[in-house]
C-alpha atoms as a PDB file:
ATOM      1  CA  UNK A   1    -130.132 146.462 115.053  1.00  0.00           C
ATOM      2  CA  UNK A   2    -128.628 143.752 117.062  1.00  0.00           C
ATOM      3  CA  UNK A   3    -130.827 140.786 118.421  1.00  0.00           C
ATOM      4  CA  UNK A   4    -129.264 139.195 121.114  1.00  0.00           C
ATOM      5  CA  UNK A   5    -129.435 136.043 121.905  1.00  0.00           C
ATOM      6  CA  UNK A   6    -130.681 135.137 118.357  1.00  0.00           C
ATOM      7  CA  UNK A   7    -130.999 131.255 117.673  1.00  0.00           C
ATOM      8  CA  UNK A   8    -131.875 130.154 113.918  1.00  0.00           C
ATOM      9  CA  UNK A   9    -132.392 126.812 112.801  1.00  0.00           C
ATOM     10  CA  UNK A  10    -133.155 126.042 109.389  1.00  0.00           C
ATOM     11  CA  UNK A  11    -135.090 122.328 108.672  1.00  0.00           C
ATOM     12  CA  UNK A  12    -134.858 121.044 105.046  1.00  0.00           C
ATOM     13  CA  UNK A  13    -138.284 119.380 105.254  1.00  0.00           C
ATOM     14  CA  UNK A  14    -138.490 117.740 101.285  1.00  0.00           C
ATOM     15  CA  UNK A  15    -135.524 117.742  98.901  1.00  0.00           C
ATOM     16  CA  UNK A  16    -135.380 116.473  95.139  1.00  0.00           C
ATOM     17  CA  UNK A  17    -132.895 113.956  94.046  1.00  0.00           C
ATOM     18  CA  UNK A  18    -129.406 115.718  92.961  1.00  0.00           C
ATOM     19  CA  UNK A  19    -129.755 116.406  90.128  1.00  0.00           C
ATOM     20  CA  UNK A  20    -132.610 118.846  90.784  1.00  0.00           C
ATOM     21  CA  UNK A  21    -131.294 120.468  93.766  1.00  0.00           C
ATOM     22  CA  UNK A  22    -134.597 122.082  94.695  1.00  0.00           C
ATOM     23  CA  UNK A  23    -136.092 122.001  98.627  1.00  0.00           C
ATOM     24  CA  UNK A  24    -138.433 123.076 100.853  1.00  0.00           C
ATOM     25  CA  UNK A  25    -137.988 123.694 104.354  1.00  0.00           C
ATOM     26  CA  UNK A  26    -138.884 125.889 107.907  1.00  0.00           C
ATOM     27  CA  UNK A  27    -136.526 128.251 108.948  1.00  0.00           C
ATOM     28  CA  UNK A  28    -137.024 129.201 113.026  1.00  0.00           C
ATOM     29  CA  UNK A  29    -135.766 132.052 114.746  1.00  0.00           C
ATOM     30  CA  UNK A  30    -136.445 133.579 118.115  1.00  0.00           C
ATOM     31  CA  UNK A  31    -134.822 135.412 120.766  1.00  0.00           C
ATOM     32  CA  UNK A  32    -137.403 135.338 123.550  1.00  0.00           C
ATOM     33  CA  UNK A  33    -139.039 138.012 122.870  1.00  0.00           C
ATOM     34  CA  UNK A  34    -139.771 137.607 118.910  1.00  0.00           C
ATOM     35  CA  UNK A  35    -139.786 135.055 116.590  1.00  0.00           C
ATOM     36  CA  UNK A  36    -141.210 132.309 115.014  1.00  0.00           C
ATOM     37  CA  UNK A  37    -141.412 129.759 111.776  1.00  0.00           C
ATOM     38  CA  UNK A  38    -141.378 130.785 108.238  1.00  0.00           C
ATOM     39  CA  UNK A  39    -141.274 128.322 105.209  1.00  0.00           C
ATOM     40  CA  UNK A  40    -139.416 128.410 102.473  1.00  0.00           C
ATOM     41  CA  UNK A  41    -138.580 127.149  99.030  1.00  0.00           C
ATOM     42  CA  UNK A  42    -135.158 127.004  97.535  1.00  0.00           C
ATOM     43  CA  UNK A  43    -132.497 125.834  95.003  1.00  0.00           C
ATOM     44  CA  UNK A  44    -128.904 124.763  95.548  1.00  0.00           C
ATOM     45  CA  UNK A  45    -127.102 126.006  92.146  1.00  0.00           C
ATOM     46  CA  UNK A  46    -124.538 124.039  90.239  1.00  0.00           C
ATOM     47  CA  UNK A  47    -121.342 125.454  91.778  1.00  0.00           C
ATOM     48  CA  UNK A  48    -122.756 123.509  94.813  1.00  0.00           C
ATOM     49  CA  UNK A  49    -122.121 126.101  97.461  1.00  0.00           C
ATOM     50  CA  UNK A  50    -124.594 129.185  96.288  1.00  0.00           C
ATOM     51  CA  UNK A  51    -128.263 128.829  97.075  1.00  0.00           C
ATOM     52  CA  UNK A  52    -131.174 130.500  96.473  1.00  0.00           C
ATOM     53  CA  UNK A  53    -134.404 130.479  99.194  1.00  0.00           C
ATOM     54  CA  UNK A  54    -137.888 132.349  99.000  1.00  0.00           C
ATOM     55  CA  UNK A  55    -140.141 132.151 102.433  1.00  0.00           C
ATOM     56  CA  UNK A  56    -144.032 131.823 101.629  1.00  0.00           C
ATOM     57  CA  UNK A  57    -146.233 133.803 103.377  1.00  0.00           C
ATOM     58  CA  UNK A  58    -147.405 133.854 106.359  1.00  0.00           C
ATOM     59  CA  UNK A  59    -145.066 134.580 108.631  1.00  0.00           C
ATOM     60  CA  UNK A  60    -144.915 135.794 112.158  1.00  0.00           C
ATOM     61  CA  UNK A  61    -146.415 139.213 113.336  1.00  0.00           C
ATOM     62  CA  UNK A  62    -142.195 140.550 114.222  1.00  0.00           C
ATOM     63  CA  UNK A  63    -141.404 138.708 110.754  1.00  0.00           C
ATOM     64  CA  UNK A  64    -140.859 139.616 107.463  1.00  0.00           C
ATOM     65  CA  UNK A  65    -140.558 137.406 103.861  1.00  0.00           C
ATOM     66  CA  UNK A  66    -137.875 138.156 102.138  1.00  0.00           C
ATOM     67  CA  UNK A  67    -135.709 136.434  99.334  1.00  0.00           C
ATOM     68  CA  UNK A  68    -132.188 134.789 100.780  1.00  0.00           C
ATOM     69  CA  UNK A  69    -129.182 134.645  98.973  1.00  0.00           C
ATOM     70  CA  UNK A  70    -125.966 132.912  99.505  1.00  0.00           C
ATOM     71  CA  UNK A  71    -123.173 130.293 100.003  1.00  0.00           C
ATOM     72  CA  UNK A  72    -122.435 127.497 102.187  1.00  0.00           C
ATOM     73  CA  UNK A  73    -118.252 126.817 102.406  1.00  0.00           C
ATOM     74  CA  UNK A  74    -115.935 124.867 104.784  1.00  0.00           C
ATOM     75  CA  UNK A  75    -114.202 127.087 107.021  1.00  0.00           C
ATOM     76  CA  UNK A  76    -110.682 125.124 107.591  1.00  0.00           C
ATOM     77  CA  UNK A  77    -109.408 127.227 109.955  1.00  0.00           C
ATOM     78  CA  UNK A  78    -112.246 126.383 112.313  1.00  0.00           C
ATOM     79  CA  UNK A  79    -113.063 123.169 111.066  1.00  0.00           C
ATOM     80  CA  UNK A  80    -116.944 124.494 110.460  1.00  0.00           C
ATOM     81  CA  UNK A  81    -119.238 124.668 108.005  1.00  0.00           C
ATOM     82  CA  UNK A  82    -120.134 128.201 107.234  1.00  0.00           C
ATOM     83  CA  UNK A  83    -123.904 129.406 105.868  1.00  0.00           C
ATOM     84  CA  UNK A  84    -123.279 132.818 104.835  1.00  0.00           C
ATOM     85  CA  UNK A  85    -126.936 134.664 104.386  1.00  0.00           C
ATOM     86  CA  UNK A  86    -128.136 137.973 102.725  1.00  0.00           C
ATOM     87  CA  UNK A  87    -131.401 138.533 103.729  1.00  0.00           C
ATOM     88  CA  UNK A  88    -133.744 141.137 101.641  1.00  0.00           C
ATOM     89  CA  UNK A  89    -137.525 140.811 102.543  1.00  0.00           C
ATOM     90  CA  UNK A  90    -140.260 143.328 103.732  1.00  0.00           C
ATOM     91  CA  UNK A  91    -142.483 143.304 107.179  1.00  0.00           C
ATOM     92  CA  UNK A  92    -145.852 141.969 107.366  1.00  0.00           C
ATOM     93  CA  UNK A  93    -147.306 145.354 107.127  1.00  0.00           C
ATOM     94  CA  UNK A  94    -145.475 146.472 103.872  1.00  0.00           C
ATOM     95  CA  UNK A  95    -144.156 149.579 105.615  1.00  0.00           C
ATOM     96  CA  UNK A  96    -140.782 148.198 106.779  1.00  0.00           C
ATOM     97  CA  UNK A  97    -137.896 146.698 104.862  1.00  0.00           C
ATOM     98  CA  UNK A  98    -135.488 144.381 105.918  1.00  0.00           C
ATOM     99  CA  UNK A  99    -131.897 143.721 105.082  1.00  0.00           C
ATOM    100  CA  UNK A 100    -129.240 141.883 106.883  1.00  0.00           C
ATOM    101  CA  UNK A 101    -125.957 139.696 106.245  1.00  0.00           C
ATOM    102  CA  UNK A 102    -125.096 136.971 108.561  1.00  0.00           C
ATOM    103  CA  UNK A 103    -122.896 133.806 109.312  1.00  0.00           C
ATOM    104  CA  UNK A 104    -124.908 130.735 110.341  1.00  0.00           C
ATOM    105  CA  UNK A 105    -122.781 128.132 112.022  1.00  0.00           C
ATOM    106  CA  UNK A 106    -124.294 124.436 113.213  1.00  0.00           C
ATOM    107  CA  UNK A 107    -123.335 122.219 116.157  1.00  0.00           C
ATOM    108  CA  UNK A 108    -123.129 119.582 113.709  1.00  0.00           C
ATOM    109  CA  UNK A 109    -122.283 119.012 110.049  1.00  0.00           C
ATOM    110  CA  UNK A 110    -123.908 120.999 107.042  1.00  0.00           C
ATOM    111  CA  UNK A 111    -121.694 119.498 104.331  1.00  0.00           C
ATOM    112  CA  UNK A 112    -121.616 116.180 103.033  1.00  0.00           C
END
C-alpha cells in the first residue's frame, strides 16, 4: 500500500553518553489524512550503523507499534545520509499486521 505524500521525522529526544548508545525519541508521520506521534526506545549497536528501536504504546488510532530494525550509511553517490528501516509491528486493534521496508533521507545531516 502506497501512502503518498508520506512525511516522517524522527526526534532523538534523550541519548546516553557513547559508550551506551541507548535513546529515546518521537517518531512523526502523517500524510494528511493519517498519522501521528509514536515514542520509541532504541540502541545504536557497535558496528555504529545498525540500530535497534521499539515504539511504546499508545499510538495513534491509523498506527501500529512495531519493532524497527536497521542501518544508517553514507550514500556517496548522492552525498546523503541514508536511514534504511524494516518495520514489523501490529495495529492498535491486534487484528492487522504491519510490515514495510523503507529509505529515510533528511534535509540535513544524520551522521556525525
Amino acid at each position: 500500500i502506497e501512502m503518498p505524500g508520506l512525511s516522517m521525522t524522527l526526534t532523538i529526544t534523550m541519548q546516553t553518553d557513547a559508550s551506551d548508545c541507548s535513546f529515546h525519541g518521537e517518531h512523526t508521520w502523517g500524510n494528511g489524512a493519517s498519522g501521528g506521534t509514536e515514542y520509541l526506545v532504541g540502541v545504536v549497536h557497535d558496528d555504529g550503523e545498525s540500530y535497534t528501536m521499539a515504539e511504546i504504546p499508545e499510538h495513534p488510532e491509523d498506527g501500529s507499534t512495531g519493532i524497527i530494525t536497521g542501518t544508517v550509511v553514507f550514500d556517496g553517490g548522492k552525498e546523503e545520509w541514508v536511514m534504511h528501516w524494516h518495520y514489523v509491528g501490529i495495529s492498535r486493534t491486534g487484528s492487522n499486521g504491519v510490515v514495510f521496508d523503507t529509505d529515510l533521507t533528511q534535509l540535513k545531516s544524520l551522521g556525525p
